[in-house]
Structures are given as C-alpha cells and as structure tokens.
Protein backbone atom coordinates (compact mmCIF):
# COMPACT_ATOMS: atom_id res chain seq x y z
CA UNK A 1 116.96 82.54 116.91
CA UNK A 2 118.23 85.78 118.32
CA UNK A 3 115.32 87.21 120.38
CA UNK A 4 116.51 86.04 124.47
CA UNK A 5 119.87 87.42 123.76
CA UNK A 6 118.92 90.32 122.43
CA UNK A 7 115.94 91.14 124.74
CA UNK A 8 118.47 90.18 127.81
CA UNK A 9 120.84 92.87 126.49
CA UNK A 10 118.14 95.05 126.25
CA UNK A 11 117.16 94.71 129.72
CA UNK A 12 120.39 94.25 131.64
CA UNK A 13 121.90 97.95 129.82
CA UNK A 14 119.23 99.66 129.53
CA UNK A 15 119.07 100.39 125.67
CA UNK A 16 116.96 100.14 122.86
CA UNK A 17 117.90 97.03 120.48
CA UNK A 18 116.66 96.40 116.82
CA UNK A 19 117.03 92.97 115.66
CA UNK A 20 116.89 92.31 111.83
CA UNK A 21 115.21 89.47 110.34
CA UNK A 22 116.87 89.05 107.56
CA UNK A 23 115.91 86.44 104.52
CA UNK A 24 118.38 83.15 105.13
CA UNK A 25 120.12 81.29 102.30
CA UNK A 26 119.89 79.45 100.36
CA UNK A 27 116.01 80.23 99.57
CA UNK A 28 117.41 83.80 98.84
CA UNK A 29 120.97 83.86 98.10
CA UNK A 30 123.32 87.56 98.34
CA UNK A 31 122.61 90.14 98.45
CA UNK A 32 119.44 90.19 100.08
CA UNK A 33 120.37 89.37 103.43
CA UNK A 34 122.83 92.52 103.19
CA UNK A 35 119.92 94.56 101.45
CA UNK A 36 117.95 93.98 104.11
CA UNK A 37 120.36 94.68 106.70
CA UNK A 38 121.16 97.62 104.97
CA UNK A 39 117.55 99.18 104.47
CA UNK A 40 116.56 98.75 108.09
CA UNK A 41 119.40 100.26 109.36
CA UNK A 42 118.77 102.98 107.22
CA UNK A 43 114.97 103.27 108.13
CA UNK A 44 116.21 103.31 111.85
CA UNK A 45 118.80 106.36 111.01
CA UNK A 46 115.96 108.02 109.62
CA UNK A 47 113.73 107.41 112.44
CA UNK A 48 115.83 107.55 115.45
CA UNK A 49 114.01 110.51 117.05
CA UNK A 50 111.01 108.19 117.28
CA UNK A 51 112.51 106.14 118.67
CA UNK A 52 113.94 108.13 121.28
CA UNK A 53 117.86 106.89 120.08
CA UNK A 54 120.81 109.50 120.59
CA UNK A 55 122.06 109.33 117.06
CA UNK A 56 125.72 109.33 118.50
CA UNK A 57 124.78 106.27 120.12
CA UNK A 58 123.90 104.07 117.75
CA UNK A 59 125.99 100.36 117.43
CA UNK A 60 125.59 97.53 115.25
CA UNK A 61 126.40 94.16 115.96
CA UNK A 62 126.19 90.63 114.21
CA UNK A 63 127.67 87.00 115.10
CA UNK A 64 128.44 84.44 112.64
CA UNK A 65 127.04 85.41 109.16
CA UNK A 66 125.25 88.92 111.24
CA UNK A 67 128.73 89.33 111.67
CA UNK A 68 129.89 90.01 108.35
CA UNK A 69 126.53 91.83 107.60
CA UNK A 70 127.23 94.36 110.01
CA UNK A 71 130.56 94.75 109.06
CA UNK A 72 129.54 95.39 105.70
CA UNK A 73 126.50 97.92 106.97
CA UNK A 74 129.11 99.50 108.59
CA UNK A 75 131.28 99.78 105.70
CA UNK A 76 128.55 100.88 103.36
CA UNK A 77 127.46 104.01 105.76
CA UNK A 78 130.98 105.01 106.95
CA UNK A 79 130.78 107.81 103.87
CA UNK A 80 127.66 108.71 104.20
CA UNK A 81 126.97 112.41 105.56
CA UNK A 82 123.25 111.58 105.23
CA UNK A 83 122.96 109.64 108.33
CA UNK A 84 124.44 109.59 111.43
CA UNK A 85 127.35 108.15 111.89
CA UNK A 86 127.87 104.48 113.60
CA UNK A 87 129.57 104.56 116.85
CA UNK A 88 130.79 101.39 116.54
CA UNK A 89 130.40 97.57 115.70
CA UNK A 90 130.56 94.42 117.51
CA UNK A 91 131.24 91.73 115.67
CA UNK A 92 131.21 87.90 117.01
CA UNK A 93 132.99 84.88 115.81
CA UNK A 94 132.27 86.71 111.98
CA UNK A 95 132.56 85.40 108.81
CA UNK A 96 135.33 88.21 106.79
CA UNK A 97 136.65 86.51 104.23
CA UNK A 98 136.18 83.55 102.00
CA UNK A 99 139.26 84.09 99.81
CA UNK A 100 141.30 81.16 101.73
CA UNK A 101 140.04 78.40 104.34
CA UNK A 102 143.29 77.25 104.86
CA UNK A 103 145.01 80.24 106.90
CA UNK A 104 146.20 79.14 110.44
CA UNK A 105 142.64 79.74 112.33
CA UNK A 106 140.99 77.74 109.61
CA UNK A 107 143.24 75.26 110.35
CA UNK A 108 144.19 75.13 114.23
CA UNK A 109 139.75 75.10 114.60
CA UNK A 110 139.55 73.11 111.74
CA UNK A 111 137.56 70.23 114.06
CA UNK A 112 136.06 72.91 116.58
CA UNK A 113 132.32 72.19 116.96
CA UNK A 114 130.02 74.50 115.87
CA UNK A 115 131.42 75.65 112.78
CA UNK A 116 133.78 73.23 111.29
CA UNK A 117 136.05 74.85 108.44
CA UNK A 118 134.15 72.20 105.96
CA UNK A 119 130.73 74.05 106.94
CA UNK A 120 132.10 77.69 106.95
CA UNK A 121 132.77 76.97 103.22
CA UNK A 122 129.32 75.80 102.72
CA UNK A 123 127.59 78.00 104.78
CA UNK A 124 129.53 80.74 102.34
CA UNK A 125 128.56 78.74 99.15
CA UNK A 126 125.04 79.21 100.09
CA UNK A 127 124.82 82.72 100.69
CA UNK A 128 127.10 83.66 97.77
CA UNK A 129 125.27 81.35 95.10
CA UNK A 130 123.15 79.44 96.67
CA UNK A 131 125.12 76.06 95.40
CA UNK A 132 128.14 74.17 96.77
CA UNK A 133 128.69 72.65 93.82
CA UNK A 134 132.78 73.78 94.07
CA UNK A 135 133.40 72.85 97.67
CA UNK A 136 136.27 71.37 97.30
CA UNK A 137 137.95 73.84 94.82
CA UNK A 138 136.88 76.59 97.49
CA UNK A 139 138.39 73.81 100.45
CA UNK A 140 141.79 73.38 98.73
CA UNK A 141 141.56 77.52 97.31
CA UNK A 142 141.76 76.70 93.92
CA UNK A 143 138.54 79.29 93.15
CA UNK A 144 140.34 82.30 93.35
CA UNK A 145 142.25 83.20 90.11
CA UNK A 146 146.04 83.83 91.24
CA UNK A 147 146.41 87.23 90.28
CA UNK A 148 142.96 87.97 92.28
CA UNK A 149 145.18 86.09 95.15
CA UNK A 150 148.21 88.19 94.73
CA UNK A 151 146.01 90.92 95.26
CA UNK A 152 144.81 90.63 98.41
CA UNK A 153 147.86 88.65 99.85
CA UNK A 154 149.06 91.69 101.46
CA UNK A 155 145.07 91.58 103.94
CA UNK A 156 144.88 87.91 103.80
CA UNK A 157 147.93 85.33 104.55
CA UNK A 158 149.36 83.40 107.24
CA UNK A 159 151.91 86.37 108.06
C-alpha cells in the first residue's frame, strides 16, 4: 500500500528506504507485526555496510498503525549498545495509546473521515486480540481497571 510513497521519497532525497511488510491483523494478531518490525530493523543494523547506509543516518518512520510500530522499534533499540543508534523517528497521524478514546482529539475528530474514533478502537481490537468483542466497554473506557487508570493519568488526560 506503501510502495509510490516510499519509492517517491526515495527518489526526490536521495536515500536508501526499507519498507517492512509486516503481517496485518487480524489473521495474525500482536505481536507479530512489532516482531517483524523489530527483526528487520535489526537485520538492516546488522547489514548497513551492505547496504552502503551511514549508521548515524539511519530513521524510522510509520503512519497510522506503522506509526506506533516504529515508535515502539524505536523504544525497544534506544538501550541497545549493540546497534547503532536511531537518529530519529517520524511518526504520522500514529496510533499511541488505547487507554482512553474519549480525550479531546478523540473527540473534536470524532467524525473526521478516514479514521473515525469508532474504527481506531477496532482497528486496536484487532491487532491487540484479534476480536472486538468489547467495543463498547473500550468506546465508553470501562476496560481499563481504575487503578491501571490512575496510573497513567499523569501521560494520558485531557490536561
């Protein structure tokens, strides 16, 4: 779905760009989408003198769902001394948190075509279990036990 844009950005700056293929929900549910993510950027680290890639060079980027996998990549690799480290990431329109669909954003694009707030929560559903059994729990934020909530209220709240 991703090949034009990426082979445009190729050609109008001039670099190298790797484009996962990842395996899509719900056929294959988390975390192999992130596993595979994960082991190709890895395999690329490894590799990049094949490739002809200044390791201080090196970016990932995701939109959507890509978005939150190369966020977590990212995350995964920041400790690592074993590879080089990421320069930075680029992360489109990505999908952070699940925790609550009914902070201000959520609401305000809550009718905003392509991803209504209704379909962010499935789309997550799928990924996570593969079932959207509890869409409306997840909708009204009633699957998240409350001390789980008071938790993270601090990183996720309207404030």
């Amino acid at each position: 779905s991703h090949e034009r844009i990426c082979q445009y950005i190729a050609k109008e700056s001039g670099l190298l760009v790797v484009s996962v293929g990842y395996r899509l929900a719900p056929e294959h549910k988390y975390p192999a989408a992130y596993e595979d993510c994960l082991s190709a950027t890895q395999h690329f680290l490894q590799h990049l003198e094949h490739y002809g890639v200044d390791p201080a060079r090196v970016i990932v980027c995701g939109d959507s769902a890509g978005g939150n996998l190369a966020a977590a990549v990212s995350q995964t690799l920041a400790g690592r001394s074993d590879f080089p480290r990421l320069r930075a990431q680029i992360l489109i329109y990505p999908g952070l948190q699940a925790l609550d669909f009914n902070l201000p954003s959520y609401q305000q694009n809550r009718g905003v075509p392509l991803l209504f707030r209704e379909r962010a929560a499935f789309y997550v559903l799928q990924y996570t279990q593969g079932d959207t059994s509890n869409l409306e729990e997840v909708l009204e934020g009633s699957h998240i036990p409350p001390d789980l909530r008071l938790k993270y209220t601090k990183w996720v709240n309207p404030d």
